[in-house]
C-alpha atoms as a PDB file:
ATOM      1  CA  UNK A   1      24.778  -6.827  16.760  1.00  0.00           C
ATOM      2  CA  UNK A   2      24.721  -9.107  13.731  1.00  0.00           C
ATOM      3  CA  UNK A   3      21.527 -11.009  14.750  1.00  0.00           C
ATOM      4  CA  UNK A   4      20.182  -7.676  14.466  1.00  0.00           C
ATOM      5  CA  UNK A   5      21.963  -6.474  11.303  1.00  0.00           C
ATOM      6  CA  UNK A   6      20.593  -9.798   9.799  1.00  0.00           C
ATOM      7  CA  UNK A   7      16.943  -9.268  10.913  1.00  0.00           C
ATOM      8  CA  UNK A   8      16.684  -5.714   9.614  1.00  0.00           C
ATOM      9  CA  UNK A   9      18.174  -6.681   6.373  1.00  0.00           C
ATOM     10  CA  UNK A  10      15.318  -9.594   6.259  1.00  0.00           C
ATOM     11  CA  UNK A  11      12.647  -7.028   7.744  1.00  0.00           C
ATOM     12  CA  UNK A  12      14.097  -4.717   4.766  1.00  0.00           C
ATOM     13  CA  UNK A  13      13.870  -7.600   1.979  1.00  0.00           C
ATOM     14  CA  UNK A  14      10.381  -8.918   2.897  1.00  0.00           C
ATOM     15  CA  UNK A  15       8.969  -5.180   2.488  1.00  0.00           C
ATOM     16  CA  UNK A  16      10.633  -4.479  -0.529  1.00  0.00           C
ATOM     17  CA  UNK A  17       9.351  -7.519  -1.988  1.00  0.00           C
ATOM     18  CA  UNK A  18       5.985  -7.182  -0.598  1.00  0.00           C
ATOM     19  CA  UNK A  19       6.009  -3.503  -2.528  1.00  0.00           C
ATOM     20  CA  UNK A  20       6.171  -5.795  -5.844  1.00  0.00           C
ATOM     21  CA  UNK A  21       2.918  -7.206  -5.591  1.00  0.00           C
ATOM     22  CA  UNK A  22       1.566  -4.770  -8.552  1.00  0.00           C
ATOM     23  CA  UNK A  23       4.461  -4.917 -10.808  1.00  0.00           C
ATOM     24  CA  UNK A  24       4.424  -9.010 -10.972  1.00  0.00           C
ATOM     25  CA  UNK A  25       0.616  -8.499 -12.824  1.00  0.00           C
ATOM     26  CA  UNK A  26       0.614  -8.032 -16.400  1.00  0.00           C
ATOM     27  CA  UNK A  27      -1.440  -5.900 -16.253  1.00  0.00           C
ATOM     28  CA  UNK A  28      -1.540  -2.071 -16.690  1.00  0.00           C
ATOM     29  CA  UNK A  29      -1.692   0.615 -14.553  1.00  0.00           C
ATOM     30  CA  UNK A  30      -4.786   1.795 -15.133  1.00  0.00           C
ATOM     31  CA  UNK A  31      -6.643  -1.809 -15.683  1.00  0.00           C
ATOM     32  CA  UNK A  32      -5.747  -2.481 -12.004  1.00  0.00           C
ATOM     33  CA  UNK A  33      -6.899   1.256 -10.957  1.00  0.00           C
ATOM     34  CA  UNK A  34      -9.911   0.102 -12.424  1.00  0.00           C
ATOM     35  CA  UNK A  35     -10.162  -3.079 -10.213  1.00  0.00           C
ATOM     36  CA  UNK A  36      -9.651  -1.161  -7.366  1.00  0.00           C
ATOM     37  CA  UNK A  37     -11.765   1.550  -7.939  1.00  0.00           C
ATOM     38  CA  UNK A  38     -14.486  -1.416  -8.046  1.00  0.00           C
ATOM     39  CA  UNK A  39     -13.166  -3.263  -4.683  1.00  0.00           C
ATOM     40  CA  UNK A  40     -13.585   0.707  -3.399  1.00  0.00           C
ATOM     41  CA  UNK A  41     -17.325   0.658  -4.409  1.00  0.00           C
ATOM     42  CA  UNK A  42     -18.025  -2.167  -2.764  1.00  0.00           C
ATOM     43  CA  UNK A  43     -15.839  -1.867   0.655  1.00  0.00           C
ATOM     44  CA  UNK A  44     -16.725   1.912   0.725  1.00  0.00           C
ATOM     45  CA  UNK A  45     -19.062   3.226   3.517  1.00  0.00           C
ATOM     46  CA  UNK A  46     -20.569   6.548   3.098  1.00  0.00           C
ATOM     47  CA  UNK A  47     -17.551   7.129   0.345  1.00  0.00           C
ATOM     48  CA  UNK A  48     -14.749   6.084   2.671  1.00  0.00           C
ATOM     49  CA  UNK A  49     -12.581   3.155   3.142  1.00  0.00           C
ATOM     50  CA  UNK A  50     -11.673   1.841   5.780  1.00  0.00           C
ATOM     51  CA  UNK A  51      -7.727   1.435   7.388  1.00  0.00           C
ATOM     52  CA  UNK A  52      -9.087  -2.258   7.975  1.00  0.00           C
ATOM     53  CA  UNK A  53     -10.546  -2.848   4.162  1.00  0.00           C
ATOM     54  CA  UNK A  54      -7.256  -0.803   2.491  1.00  0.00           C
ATOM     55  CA  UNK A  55      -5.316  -4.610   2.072  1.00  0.00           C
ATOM     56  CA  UNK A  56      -8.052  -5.742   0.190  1.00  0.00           C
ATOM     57  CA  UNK A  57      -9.113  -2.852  -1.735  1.00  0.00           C
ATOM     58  CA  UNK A  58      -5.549  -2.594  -3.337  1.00  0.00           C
ATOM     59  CA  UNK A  59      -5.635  -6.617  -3.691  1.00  0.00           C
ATOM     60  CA  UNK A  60      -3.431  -7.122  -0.863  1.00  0.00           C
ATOM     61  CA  UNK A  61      -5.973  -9.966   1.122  1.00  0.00           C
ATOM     62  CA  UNK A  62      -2.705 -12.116   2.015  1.00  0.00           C
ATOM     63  CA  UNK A  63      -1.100  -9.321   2.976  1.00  0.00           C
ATOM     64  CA  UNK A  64      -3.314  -7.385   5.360  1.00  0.00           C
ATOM     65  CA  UNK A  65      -1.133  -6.305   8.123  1.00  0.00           C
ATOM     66  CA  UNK A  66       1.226  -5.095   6.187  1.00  0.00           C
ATOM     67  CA  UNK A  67      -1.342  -3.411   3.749  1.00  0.00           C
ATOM     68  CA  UNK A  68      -2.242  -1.019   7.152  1.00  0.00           C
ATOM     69  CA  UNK A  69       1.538  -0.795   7.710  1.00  0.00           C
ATOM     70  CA  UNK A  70       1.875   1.027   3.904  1.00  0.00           C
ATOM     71  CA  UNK A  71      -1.905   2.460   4.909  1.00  0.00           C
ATOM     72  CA  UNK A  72      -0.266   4.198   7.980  1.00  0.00           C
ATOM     73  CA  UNK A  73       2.893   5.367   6.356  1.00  0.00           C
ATOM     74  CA  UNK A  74       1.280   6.797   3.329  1.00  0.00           C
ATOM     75  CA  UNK A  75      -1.556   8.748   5.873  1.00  0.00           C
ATOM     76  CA  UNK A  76       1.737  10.064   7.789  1.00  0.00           C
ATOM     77  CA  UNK A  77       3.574  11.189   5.191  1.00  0.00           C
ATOM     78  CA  UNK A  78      -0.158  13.758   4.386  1.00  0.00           C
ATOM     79  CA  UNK A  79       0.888  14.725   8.264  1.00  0.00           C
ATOM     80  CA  UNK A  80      -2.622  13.452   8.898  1.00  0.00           C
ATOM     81  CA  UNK A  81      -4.263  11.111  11.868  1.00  0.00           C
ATOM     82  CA  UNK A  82      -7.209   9.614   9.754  1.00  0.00           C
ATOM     83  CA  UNK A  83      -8.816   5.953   9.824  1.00  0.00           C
ATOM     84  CA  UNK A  84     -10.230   6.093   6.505  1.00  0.00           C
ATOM     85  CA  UNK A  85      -9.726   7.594   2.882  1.00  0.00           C
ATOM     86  CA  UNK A  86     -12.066   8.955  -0.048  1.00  0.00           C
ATOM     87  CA  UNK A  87     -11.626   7.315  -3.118  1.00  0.00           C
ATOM     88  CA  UNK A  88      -9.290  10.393  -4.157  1.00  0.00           C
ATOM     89  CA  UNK A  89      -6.890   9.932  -1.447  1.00  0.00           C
ATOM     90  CA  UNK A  90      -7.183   6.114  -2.626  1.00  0.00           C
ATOM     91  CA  UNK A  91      -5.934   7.273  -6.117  1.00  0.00           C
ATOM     92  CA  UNK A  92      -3.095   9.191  -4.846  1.00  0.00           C
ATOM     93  CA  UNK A  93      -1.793   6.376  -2.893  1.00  0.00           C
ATOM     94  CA  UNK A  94      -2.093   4.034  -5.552  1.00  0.00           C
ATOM     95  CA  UNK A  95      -0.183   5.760  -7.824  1.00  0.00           C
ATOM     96  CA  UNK A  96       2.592   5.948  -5.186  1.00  0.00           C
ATOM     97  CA  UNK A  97       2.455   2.206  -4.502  1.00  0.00           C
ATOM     98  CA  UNK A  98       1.948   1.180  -8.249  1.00  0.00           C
ATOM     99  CA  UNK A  99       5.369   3.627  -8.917  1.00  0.00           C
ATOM    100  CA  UNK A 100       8.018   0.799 -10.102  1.00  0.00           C
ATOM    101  CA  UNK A 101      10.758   2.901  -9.297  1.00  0.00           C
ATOM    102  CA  UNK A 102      13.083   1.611  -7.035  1.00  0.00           C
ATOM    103  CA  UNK A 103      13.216   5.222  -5.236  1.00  0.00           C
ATOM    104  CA  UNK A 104       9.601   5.083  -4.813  1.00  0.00           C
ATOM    105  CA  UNK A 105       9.572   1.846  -2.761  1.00  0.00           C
ATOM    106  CA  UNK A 106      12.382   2.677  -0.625  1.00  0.00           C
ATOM    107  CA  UNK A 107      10.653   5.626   0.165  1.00  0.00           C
ATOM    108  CA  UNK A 108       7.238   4.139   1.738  1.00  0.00           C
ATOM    109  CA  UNK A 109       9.674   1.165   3.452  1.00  0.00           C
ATOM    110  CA  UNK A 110      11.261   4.428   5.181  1.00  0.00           C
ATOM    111  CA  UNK A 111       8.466   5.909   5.961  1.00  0.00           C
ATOM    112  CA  UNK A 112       7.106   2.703   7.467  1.00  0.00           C
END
């Protein structure tokens, strides 16, 4: 029981810090929008991004896996079964994953 106590906890900790990537920039919120809007224009086919190209869009590339783990849980919480996004569903998940709240990132590690 505690070997698995102690591997959720560290399963819970490595999410929650990999939800920090955007808030460890100094940059604004709508300067990085901007960046990925461009990594959208380029990744984009026929105006959709891939589930695959979603970790680097959002300037995730270490972080891929887990990029299509937030990908998935954001598409499910929409009740939808999709493999790509338009660059407006982009938008709406980025402002959920750029939300510093605490609340916020609790939220997509639950619904991961």
């Amino acid at each position: 029981m505690r070997v698995k106590l102690e591997r959720t906890r560290s399963s819970a900790q490595r999410a929650l810090k990999g939800l920090r990537f955007i808030s460890k920039s100094g940059e604004a919120t709508e300067e990085l929008w901007r960046k990925v809007e461009e990594r959208f224009n380029v990744l984009a086919k026929d105006g959709l991004l891939a589930r695959e190209d979603f970790g680097e869009c959002i300037g995730m590339e270490d972080s891929k896996e887990f990029a299509v783990c937030i990908f998935d849980a954001l598409v499910r919480r929409k009740e939808r079964r999709v493999s790509s996004i338009n660059r407006e569903e982009l938008h709406e998940f980025w402002l959920q994953i750029s939300d510093q709240s605490f609340d916020a990132r609790l939220q997509i590690f639950f619904d991961m």
